[in-house]
Protein backbone atom coordinates (compact mmCIF):
# COMPACT_ATOMS: atom_id res chain seq x y z
CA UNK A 1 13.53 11.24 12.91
CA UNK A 2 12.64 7.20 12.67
CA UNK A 3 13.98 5.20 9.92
CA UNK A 4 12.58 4.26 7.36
CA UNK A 5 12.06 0.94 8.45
CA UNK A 6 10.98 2.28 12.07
CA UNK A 7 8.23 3.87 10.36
CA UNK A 8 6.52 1.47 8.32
CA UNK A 9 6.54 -0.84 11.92
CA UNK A 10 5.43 2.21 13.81
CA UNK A 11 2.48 2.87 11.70
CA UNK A 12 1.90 0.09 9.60
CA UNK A 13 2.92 1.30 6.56
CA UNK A 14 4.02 -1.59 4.81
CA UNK A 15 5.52 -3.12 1.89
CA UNK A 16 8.99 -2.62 -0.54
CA UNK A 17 7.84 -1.52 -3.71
CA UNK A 18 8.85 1.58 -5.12
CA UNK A 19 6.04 3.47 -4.48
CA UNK A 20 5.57 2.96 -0.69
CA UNK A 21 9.21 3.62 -0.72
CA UNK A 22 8.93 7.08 -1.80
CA UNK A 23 5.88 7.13 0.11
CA UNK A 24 7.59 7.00 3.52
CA UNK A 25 10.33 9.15 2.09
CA UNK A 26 7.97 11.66 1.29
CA UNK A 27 6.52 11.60 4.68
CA UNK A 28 9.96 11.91 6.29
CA UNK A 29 10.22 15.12 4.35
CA UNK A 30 7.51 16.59 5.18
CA UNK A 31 6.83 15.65 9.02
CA UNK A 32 8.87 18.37 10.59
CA UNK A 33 6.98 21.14 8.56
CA UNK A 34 3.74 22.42 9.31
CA UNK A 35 2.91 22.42 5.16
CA UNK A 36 -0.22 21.43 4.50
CA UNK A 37 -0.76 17.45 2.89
CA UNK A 38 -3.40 16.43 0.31
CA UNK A 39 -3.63 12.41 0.57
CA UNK A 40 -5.03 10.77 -2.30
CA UNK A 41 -5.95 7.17 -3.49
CA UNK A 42 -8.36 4.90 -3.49
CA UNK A 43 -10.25 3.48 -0.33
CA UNK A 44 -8.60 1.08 1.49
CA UNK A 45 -5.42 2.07 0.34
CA UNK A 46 -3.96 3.13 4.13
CA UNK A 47 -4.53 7.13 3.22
CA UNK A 48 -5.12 7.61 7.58
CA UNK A 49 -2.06 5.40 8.35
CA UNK A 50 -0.25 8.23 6.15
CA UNK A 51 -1.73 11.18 7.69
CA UNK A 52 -0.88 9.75 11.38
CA UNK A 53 2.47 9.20 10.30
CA UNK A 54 3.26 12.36 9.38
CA UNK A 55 1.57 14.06 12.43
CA UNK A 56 3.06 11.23 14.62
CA UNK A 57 6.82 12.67 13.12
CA UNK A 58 6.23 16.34 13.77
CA UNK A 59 6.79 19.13 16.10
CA UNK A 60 2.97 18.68 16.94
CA UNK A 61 2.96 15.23 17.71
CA UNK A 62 2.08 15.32 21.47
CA UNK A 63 -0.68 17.69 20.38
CA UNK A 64 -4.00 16.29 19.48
CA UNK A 65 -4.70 14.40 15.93
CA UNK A 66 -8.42 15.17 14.91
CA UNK A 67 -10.27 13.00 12.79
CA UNK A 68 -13.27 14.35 10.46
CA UNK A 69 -14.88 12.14 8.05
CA UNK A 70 -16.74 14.96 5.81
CA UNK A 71 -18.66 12.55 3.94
CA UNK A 72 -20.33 11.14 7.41
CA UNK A 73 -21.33 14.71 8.31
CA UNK A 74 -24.65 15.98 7.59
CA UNK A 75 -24.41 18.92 4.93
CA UNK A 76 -27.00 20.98 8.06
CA UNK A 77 -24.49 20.15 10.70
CA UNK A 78 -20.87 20.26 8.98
CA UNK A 79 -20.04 23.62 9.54
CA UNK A 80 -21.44 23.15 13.24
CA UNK A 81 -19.23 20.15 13.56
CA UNK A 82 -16.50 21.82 12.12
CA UNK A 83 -15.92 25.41 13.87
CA UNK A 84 -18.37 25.01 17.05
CA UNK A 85 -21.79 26.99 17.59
CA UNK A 86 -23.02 29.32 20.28
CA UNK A 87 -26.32 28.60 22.69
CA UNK A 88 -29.10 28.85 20.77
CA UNK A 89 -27.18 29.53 17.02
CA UNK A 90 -30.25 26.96 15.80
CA UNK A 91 -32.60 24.79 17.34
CA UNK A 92 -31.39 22.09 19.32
CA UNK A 93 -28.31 23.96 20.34
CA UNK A 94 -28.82 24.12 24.33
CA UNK A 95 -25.21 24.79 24.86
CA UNK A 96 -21.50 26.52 23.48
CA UNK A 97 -19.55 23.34 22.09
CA UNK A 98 -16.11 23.65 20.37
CA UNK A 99 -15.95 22.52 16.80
CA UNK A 100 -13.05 19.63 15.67
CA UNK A 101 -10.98 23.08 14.51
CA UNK A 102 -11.12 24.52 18.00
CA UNK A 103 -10.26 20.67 19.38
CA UNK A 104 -7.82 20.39 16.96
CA UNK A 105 -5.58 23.60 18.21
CA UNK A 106 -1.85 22.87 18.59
CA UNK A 107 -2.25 19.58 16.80
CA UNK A 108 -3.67 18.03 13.35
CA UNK A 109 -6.80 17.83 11.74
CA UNK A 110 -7.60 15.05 8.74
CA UNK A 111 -9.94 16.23 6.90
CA UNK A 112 -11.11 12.88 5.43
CA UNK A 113 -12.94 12.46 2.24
CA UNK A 114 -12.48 16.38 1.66
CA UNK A 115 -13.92 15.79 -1.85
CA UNK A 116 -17.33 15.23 -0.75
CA UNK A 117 -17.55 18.82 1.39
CA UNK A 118 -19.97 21.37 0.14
CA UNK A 119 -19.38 24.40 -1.76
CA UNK A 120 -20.13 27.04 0.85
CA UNK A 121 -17.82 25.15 3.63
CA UNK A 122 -15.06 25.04 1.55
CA UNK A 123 -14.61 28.81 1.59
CA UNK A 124 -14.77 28.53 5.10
CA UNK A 125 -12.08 25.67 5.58
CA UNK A 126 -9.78 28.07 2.66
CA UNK A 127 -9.89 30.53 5.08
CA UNK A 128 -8.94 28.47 8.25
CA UNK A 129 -6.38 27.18 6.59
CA UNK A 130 -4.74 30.14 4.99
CA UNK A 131 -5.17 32.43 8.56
CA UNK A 132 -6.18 30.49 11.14
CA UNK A 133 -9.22 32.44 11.88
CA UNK A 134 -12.91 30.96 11.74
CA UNK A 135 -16.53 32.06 13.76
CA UNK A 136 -18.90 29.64 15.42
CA UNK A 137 -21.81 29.35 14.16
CA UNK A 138 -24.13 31.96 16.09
CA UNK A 139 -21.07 33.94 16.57
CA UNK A 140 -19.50 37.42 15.34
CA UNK A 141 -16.23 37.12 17.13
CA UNK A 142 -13.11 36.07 15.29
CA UNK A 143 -11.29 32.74 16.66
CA UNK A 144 -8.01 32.03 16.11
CA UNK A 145 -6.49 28.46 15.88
CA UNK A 146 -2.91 26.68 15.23
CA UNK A 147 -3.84 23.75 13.42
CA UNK A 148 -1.88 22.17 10.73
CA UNK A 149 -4.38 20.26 8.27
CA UNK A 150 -3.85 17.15 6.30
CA UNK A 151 -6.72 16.36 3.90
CA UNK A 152 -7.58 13.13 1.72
CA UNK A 153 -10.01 12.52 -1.06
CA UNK A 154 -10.78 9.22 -3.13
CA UNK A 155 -11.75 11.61 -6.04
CA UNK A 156 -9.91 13.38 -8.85
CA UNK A 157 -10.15 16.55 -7.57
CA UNK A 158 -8.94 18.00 -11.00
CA UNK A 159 -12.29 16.73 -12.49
CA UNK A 160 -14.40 17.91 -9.78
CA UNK A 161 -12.71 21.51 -9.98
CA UNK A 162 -13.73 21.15 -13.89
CA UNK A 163 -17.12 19.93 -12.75
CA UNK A 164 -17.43 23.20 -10.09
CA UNK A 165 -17.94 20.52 -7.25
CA UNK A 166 -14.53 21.91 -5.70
CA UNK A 167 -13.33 25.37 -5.17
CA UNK A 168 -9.94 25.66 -7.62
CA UNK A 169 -8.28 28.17 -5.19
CA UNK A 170 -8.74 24.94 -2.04
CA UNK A 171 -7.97 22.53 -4.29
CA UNK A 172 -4.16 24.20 -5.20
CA UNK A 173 -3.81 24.88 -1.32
CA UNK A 174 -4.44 21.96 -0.19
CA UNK A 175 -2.37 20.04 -2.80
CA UNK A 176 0.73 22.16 -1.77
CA UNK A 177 2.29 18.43 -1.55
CA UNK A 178 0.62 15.23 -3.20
CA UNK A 179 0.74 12.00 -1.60
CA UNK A 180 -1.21 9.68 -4.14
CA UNK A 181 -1.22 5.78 -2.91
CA UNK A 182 -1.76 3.63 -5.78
CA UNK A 183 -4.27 0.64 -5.24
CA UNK A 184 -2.94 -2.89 -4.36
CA UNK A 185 -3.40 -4.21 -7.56
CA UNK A 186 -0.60 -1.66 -9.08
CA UNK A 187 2.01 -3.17 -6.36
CA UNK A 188 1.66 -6.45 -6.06
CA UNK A 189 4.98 -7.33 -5.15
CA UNK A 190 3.73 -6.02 -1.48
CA UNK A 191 0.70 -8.30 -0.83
CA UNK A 192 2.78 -11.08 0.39
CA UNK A 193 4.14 -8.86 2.98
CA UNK A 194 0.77 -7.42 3.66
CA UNK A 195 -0.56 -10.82 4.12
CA UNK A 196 2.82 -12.03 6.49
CA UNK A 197 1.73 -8.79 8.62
CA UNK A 198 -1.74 -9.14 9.23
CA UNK A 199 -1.48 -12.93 10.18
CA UNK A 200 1.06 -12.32 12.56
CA UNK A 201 -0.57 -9.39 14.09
CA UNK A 202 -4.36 -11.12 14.17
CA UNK A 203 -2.29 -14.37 15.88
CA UNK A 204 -0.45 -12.90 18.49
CA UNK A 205 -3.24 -10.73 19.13
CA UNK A 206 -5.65 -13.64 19.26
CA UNK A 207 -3.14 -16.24 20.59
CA UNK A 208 -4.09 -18.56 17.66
CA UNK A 209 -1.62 -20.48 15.74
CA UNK A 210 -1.40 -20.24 12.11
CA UNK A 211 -0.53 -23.33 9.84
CA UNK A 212 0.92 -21.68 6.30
CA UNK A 213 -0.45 -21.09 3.04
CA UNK A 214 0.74 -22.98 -0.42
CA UNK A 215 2.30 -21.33 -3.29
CA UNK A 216 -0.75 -21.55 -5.46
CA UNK A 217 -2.87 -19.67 -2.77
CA UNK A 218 -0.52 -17.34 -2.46
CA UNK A 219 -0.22 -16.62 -6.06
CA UNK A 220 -4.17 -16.31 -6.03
CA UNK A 221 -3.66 -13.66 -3.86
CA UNK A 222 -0.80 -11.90 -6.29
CA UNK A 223 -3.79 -12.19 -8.74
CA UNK A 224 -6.63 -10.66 -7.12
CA UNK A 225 -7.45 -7.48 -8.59
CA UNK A 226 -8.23 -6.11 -4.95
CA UNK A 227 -11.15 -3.94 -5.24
CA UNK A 228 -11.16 -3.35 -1.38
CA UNK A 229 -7.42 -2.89 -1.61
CA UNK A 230 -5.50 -3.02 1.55
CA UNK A 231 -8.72 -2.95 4.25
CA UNK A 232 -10.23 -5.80 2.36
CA UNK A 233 -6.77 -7.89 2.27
CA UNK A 234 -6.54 -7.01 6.69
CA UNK A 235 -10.23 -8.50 6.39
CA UNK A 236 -9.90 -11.74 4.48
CA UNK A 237 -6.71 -12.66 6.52
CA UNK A 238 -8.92 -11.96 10.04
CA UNK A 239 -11.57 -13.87 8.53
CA UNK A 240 -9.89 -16.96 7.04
CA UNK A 241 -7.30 -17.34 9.96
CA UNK A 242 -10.44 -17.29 12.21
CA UNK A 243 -13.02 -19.73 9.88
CA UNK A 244 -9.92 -22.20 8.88
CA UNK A 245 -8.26 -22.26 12.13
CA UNK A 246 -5.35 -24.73 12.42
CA UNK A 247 -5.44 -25.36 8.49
CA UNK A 248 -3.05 -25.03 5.71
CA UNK A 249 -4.61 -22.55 3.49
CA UNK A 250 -5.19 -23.50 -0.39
CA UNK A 251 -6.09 -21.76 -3.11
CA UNK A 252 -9.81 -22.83 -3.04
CA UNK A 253 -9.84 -21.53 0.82
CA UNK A 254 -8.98 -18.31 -0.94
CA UNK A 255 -11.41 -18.09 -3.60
CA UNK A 256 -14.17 -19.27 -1.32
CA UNK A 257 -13.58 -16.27 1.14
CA UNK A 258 -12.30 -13.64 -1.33
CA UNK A 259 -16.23 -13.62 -2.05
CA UNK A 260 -15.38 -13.40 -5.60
CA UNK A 261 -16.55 -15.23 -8.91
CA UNK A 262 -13.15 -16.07 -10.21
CA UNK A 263 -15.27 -17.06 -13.36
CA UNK A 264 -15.23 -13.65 -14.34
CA UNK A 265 -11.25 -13.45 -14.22
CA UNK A 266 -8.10 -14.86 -16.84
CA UNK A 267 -5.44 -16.11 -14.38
CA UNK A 268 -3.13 -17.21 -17.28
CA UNK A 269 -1.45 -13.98 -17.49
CA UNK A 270 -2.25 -12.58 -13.83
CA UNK A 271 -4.36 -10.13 -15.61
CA UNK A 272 -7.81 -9.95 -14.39
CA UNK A 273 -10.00 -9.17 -17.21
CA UNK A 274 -13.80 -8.46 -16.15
CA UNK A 275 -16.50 -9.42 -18.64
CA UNK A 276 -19.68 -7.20 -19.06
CA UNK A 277 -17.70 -4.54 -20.49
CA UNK A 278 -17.45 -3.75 -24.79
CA UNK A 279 -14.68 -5.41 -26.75
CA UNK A 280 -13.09 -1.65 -27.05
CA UNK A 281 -13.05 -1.23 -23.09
CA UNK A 282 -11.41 -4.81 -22.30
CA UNK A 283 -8.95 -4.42 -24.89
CA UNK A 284 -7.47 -1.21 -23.43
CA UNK A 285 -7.98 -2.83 -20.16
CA UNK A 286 -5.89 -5.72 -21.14
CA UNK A 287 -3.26 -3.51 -22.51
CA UNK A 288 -2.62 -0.87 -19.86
CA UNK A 289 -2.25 -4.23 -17.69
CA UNK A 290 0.12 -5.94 -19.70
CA UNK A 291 2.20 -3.07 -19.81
CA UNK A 292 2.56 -2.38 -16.53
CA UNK A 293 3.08 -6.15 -15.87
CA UNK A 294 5.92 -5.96 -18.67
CA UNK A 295 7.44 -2.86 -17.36
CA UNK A 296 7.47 -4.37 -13.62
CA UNK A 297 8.70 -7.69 -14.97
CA UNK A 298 11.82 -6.00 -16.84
CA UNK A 299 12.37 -3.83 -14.27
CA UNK A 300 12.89 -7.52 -12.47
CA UNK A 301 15.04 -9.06 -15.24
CA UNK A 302 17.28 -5.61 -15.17
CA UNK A 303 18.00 -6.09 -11.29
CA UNK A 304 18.26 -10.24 -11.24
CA UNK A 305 20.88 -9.61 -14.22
CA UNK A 306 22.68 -6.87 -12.21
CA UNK A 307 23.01 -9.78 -9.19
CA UNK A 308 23.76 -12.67 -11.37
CA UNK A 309 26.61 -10.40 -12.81
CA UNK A 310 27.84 -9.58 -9.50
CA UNK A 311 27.91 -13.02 -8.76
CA UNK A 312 29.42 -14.38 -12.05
CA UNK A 313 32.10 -11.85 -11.25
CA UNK A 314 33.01 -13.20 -7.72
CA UNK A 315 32.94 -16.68 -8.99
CA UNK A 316 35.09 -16.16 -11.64
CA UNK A 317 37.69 -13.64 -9.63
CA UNK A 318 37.92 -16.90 -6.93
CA UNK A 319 39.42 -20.01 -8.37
CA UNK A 320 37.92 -22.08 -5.34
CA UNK A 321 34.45 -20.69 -5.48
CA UNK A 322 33.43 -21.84 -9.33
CA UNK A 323 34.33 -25.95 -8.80
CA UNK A 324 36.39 -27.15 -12.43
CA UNK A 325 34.07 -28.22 -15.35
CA UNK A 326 33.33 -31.31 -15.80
CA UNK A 327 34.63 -33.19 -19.45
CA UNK A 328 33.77 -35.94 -21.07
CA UNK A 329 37.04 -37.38 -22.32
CA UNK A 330 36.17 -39.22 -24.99
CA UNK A 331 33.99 -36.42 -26.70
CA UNK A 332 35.55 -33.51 -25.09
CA UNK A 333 32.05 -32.07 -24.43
CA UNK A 334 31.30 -30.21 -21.00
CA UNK A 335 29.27 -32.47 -18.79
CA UNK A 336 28.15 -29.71 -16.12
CA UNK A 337 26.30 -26.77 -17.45
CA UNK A 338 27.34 -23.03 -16.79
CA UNK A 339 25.02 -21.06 -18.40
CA UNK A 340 23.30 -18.02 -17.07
CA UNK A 341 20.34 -19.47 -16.81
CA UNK A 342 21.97 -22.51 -14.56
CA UNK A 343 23.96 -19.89 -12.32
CA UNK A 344 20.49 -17.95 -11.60
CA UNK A 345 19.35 -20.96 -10.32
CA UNK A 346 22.32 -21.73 -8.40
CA UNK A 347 22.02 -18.49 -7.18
CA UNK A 348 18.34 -18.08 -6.24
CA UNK A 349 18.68 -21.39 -4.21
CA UNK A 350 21.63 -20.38 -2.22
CA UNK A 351 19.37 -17.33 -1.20
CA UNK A 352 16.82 -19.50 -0.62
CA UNK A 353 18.81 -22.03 1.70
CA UNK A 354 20.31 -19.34 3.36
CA UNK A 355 17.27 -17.86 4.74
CA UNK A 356 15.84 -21.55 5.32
CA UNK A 357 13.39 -20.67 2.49
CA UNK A 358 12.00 -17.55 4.24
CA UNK A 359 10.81 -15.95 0.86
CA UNK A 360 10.59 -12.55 1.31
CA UNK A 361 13.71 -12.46 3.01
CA UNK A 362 15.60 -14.23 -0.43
CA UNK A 363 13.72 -12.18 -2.68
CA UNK A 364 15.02 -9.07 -0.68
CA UNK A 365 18.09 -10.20 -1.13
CA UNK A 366 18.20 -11.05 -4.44
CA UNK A 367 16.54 -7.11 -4.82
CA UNK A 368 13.49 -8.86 -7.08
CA UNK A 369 9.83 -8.77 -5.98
CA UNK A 370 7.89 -11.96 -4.32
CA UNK A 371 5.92 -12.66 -7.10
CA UNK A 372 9.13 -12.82 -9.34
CA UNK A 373 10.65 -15.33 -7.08
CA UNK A 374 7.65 -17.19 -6.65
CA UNK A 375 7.50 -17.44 -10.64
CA UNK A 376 11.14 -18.21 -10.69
CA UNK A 377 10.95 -21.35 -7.84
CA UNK A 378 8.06 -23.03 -10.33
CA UNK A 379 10.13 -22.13 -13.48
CA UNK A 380 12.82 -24.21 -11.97
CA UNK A 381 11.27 -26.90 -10.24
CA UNK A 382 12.65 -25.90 -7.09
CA UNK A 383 10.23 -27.12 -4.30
CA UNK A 384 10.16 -30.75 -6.18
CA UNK A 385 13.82 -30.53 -5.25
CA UNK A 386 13.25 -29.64 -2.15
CA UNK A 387 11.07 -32.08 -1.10
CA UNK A 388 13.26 -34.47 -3.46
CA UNK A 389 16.12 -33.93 -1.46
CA UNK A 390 14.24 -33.85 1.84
């Protein structure tokens, strides 16, 4: 079985937050089994990155991984599509053809968007699933397949059971394990990763050379609420590496090809906040954001504390690491400051210098997100240093 780290390069699963953490560790539980997977999330979240991972890891991976968008499918054709039809089972069917079950056998099928399958399918797909057995269509002989299936939905499937869209008896089988992706916007702390992936995958793939971003562009990035989520991030970076070849990118390069009115949005508090809605719904809006914000950020505090400690403690336990405080004779008072709040900058710009200001690489280290470093460099003045110092 692949690291962890071997399988977010092998299949692009990217990012260190906590949930795509237990993500991957989910799908290195699961791989080796034949269980059946229910993927959900929004779109553009990476739900078919998760599903190839898993069959990629198991016992079947040298067998075949079938794709089946059931929303693309014709409601007339699905079940055609699905389990194959016999000569002349309806018009227009001049020959036998094997259905994606049938192509399927002795690998995986994704059943994408299962949400949107009809009724009177779903029975059928229940019963492929629970014993392997299905009929073509124009057929009365029982077929028997090996297929392990892994579906995904962009739907609450509890509400559509309520609603009688979705059979209750599929919707418990399929969800015999739950892989829900939340949407960009609810892990930030991944996007600049995201973003560092893309660009170098799109330049070496495109031998083009890319220049950098600023700080403020990338905290525009942080910001956006990502309505695409992870497809539409892959699609700015292709298009702005390509339109602004050779260029630094700023934060108006961003808002220009984010295709957004950032009008509509409150940066002050990196909460976007869209107008058109009632006072009631924007107010509940703002507060489920700030909360998760405040729960992320203390989460933050609780681990930079944790490292400062660790590194008061090894200061203070080596008589030559912490240099002798400086006095003013005459007054007695301490000339060089010691506080907590001056040893957390000493400390995030040692991380910083010793990964020659490769951010993600300090903020790993220092076990906070991007975005908290990135807060933490402008709280402290730290580039002006930089650039101060040369």
């Amino acid at each position: 079985m692949l690291s962890y780290e071997e399988i977010q390069e092998k299949y692009g699963i990217y990012g260190e937050s906590q949930a795509i953490r237990e993500i991957v560790a989910v799908i290195r539980q699961v791989a080796p089994t034949d269980i059946t997977v229910l993927i959900t999330g929004e779109s553009g979240v990476g739900k078919e990155l998760v599903a190839r991972a898993i069959h990629g890891e198991s016992k079947r991976a040298e067998g075949p991984f079938v794709i089946v968008n059931s929303g693309a499918i014709p409601e007339g054709i699905l079940e055609s599509e699905l389990f194959g039809h016999e000569k002349g089972a309806f018009t227009g069917a001049v020959e036998t053809r094997k259905g994606y079950f049938e192509m399927a056998d002795g690998g995986t099928i994704f059943l994408d968007e299962i949400g949107d399958m009809p009724i009177a399918t779903q029975v059928k797909i229940l019963r492929v699933i629970e014993t392997g057995e299905f009929m073509r269509v124009g057929s009365s002989q029982l077929r028997k397949v090996d297929v392990r299936v892994i579906a995904a939905t962009n739907k609450n499937l509890d509400e559509e059971v309520k609603r009688g869209n979705f059979r209750e008896d599929l919707y418990y089988r399929l969800r015999t394990v739950n892989i829900y992706i939340p949407p960009l916007r609810e892990r930030r702390e991944d996007i600049p990763i995201l973003f560092e992936k893309f660009v170098s995958q799109f330049c070496e793939r495109n031998k083009i050379a890319f220049a950098g971003i600023t700080d403020d562009a990338m905290q525009v990035l942080i910001s956006y609420h990502w309505p695409g989520n992870v497809r539409e991030l892959k699609n700015f970076v292709e298009s702005i590496l390509v339109l602004e070849s050779g260029k630094v990118i700023d934060a108006n390069m961003v808002r220009k090809y984010l295709k957004y009115d950032f009008a509509q949005f409150d940066y002050s508090r990196n909460l976007p906040i869209k107008f058109g809605r009632t006072a009631e719904q924007a107010d509940r809006e703002l507060i489920y954001r700030a909360l998760i914000d405040i729960k992320t950020d203390l989460l933050e505090i609780k681990n930079l504390l944790g490292n400062l400690a660790d590194f008061v403690s090894k200061q203070i336990s080596s008589p030559l690491a912490l240099p002798e405080a400086k006095i003013d004779l005459k007054t007695g008072n301490v000339i060089e400051n010691f506080s907590l709040v001056d040893m957390e900058k000493r400390m995030i710009k040692a991380a910083l210098d010793r990964f020659n200001w490769n951010k993600r690489l300090a903020a790993k280290a220092l076990k906070i997100s991007e975005r908290t470093l990135y807060r933490k460099i402008k709280e402290y003045g730290l580039e002006e240093e930089k650039k101060k110092n040369g």
